[in-house]
N, C-alpha and C. Protein backbone atom coordinates (compact mmCIF):
# COMPACT_ATOMS: atom_id res chain seq x y z
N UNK A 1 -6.72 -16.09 20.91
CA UNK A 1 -6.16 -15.23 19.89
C UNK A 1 -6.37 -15.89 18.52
N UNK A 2 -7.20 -15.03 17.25
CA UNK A 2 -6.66 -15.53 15.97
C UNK A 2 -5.85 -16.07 15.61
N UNK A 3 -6.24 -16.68 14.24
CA UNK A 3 -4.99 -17.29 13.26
C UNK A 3 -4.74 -16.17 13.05
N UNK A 4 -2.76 -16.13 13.10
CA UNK A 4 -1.86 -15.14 12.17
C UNK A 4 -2.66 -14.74 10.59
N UNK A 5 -2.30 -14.04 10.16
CA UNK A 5 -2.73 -13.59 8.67
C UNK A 5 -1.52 -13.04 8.17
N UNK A 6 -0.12 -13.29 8.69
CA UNK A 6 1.05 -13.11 8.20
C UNK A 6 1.21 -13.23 7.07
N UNK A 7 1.23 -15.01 6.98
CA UNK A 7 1.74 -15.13 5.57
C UNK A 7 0.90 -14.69 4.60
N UNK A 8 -0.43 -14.54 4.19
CA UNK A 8 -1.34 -13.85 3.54
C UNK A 8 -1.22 -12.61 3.12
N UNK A 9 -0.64 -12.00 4.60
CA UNK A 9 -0.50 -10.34 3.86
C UNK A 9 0.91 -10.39 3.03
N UNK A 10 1.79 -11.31 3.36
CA UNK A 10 3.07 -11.33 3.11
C UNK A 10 2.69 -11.59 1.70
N UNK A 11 1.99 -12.62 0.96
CA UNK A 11 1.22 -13.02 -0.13
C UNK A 11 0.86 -11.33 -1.24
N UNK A 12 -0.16 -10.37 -0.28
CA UNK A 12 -0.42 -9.21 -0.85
C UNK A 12 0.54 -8.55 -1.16
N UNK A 13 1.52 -8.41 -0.17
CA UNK A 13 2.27 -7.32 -0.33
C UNK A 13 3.48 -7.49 -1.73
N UNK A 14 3.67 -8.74 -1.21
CA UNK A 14 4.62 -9.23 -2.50
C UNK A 14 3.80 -9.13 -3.98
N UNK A 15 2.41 -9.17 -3.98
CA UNK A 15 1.64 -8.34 -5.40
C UNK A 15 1.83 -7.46 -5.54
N UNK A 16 2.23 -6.40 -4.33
CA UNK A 16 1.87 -5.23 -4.60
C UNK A 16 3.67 -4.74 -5.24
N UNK A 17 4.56 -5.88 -5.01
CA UNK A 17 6.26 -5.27 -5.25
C UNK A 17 5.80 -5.56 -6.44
N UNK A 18 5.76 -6.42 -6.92
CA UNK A 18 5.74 -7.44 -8.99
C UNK A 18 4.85 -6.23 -9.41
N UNK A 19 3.86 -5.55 -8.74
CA UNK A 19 2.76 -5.11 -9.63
C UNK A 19 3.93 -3.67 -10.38
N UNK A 20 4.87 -3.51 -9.77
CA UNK A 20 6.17 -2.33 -10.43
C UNK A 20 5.57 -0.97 -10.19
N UNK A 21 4.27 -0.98 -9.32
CA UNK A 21 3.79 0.99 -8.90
C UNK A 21 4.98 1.34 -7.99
N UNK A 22 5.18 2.43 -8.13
CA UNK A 22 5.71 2.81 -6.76
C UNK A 22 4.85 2.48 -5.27
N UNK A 23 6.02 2.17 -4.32
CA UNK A 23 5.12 1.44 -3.21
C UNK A 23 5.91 1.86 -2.05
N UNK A 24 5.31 1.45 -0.70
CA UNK A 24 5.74 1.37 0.42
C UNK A 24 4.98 0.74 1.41
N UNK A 25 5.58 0.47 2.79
CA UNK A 25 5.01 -0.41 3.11
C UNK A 25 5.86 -0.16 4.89
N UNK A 26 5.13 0.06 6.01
CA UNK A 26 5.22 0.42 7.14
C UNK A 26 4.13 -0.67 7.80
N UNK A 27 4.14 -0.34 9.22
CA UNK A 27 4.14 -1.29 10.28
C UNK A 27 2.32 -1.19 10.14
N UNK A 28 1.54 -0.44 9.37
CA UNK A 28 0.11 -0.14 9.62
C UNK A 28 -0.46 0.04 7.76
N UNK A 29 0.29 0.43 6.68
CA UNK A 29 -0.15 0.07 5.62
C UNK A 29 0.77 0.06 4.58
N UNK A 30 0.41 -0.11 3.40
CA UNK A 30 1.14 -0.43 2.23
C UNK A 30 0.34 0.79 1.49
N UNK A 31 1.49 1.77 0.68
CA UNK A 31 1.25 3.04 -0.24
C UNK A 31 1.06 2.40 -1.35
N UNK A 32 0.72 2.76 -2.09
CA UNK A 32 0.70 2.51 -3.57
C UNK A 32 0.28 3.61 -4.27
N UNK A 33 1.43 4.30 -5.13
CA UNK A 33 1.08 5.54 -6.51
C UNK A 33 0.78 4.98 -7.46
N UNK A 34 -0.72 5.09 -8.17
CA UNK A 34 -0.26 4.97 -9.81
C UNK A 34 -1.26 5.34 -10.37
N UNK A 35 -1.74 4.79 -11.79
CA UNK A 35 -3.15 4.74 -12.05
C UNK A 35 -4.27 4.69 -11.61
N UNK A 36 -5.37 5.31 -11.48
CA UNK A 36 -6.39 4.96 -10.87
C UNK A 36 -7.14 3.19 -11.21
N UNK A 37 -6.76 2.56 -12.44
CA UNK A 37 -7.00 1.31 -12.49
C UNK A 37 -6.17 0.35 -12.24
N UNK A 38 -4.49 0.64 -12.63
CA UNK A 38 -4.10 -0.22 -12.26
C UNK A 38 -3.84 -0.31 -10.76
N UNK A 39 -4.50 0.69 -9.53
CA UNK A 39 -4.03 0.72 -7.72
C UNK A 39 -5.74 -0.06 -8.08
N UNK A 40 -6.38 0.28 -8.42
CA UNK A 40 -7.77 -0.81 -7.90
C UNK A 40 -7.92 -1.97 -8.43
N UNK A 41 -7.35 -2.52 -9.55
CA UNK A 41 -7.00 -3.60 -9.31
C UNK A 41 -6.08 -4.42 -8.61
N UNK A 42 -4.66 -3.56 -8.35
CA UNK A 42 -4.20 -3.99 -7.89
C UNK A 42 -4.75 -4.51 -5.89
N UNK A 43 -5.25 -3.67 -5.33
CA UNK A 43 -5.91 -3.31 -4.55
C UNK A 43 -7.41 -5.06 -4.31
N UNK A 44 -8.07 -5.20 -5.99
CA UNK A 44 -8.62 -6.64 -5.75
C UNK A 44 -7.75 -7.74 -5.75
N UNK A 45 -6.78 -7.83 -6.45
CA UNK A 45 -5.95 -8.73 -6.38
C UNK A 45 -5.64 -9.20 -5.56
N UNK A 46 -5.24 -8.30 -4.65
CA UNK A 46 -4.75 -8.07 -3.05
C UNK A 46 -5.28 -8.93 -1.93
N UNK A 47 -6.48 -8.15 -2.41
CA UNK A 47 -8.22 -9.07 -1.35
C UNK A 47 -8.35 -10.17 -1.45
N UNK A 48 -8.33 -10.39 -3.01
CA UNK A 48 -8.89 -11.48 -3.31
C UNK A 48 -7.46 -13.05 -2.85
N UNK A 49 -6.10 -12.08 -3.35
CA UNK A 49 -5.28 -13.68 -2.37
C UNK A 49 -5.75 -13.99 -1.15
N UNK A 50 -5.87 -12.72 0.15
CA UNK A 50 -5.58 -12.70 1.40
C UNK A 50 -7.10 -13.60 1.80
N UNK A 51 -7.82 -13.28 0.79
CA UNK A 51 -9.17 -14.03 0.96
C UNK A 51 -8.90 -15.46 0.72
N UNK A 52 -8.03 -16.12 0.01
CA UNK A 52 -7.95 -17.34 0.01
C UNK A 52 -7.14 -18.61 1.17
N UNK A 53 -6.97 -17.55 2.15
CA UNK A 53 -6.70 -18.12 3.34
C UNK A 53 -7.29 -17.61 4.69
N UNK A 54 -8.27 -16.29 4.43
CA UNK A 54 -8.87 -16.51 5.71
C UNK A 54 -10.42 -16.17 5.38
N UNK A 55 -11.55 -16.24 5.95
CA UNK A 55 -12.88 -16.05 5.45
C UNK A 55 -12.86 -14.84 5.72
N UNK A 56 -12.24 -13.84 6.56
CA UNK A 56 -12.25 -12.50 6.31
C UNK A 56 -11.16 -11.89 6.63
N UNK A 57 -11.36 -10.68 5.41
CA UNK A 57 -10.63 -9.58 4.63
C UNK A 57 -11.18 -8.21 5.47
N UNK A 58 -10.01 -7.33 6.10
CA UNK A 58 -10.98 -6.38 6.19
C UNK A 58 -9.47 -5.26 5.47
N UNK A 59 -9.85 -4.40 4.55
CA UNK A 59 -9.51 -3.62 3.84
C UNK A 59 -9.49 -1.96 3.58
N UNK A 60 -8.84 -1.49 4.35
CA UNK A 60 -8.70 0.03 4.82
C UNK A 60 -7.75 0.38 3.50
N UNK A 61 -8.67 1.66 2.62
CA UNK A 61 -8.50 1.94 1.51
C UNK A 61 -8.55 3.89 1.63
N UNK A 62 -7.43 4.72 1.19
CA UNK A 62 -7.58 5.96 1.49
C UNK A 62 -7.03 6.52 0.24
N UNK A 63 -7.57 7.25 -0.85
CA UNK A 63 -7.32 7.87 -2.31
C UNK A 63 -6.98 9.19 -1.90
N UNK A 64 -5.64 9.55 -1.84
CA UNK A 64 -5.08 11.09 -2.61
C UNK A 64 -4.80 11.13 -3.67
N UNK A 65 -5.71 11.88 -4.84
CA UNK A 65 -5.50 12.00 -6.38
C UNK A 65 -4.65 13.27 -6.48
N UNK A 66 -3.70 13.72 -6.37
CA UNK A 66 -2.89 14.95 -6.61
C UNK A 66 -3.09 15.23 -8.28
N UNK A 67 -3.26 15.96 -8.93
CA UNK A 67 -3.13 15.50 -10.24
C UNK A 67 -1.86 16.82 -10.53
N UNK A 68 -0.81 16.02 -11.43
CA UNK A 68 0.11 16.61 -12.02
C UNK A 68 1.40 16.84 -10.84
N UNK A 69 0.94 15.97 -9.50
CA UNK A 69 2.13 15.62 -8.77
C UNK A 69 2.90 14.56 -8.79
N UNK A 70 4.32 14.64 -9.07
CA UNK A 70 4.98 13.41 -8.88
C UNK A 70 5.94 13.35 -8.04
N UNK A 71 6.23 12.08 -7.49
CA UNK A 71 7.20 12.04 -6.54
C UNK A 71 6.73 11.86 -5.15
N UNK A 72 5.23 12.03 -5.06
CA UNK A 72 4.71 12.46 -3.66
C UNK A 72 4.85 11.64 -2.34
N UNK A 73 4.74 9.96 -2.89
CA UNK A 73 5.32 9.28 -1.74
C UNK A 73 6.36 9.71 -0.93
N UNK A 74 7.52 9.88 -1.69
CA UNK A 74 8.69 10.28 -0.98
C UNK A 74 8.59 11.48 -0.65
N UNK A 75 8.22 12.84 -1.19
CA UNK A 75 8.53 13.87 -1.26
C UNK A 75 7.64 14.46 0.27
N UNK A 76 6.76 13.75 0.51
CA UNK A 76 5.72 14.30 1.64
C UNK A 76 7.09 13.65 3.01
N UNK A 77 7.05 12.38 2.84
CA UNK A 77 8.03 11.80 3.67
C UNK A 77 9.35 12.46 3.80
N UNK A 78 10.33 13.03 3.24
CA UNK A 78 11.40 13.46 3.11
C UNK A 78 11.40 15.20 3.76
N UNK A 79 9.83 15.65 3.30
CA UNK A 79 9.57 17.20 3.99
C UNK A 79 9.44 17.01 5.82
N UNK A 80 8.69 16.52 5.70
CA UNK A 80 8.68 15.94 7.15
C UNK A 80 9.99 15.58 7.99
N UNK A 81 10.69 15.01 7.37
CA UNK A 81 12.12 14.74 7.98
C UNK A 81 12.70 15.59 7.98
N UNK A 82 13.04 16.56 7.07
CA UNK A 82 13.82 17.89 6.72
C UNK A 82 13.16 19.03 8.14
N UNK A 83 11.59 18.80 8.43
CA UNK A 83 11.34 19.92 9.62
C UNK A 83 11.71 19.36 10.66
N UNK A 84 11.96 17.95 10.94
CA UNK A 84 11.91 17.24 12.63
C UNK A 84 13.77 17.75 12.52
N UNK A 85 14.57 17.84 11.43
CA UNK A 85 15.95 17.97 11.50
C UNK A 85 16.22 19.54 11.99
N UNK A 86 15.01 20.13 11.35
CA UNK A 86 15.48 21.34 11.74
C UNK A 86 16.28 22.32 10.60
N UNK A 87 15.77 21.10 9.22
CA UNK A 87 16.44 22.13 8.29
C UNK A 87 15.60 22.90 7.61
């Protein structure tokens, strides 16, 4: 079995709280809303720590540009809960 890459991602993810986008963060990825420059940099930043402890990075990256939506992290999440309730 691999070396862990725990603390590394633990490393990213904690960029991704300081970086102040709206965020989230589940058992398979980390959300991030914001700018289109400041999520891709934030996004190298990311790489580039997790890269300083293992020789490879592999980086699953998925862009929904809504334009003139806000709130959507939560709001997609919260609809979803509202149909499994049954309201």
């Amino acid at each position: 079995m691999g070396a862990s890459v725990s603390e590394p991602v633990a490393e990213a993810v904690r960029l991704v709280h300081q970086s102040g986008l709206p965020n989230e963060t589940n058992a398979m990825f980390t959300n991030v809303k914001g700018d289109w420059e400041q999520v891709i940099a934030l996004i190298k930043a990311c790489e580039m720590k997790v890269a300083e402890a293992t020789p490879r990075v592999s980086v699953v990256t998925k862009i929904d540009h809504p334009r003139g939506v806000a709130g959507a992290l939560q709001n997609k999440v919260e609809a979803v809960e509202e149909r499994r309730l049954g309201r």
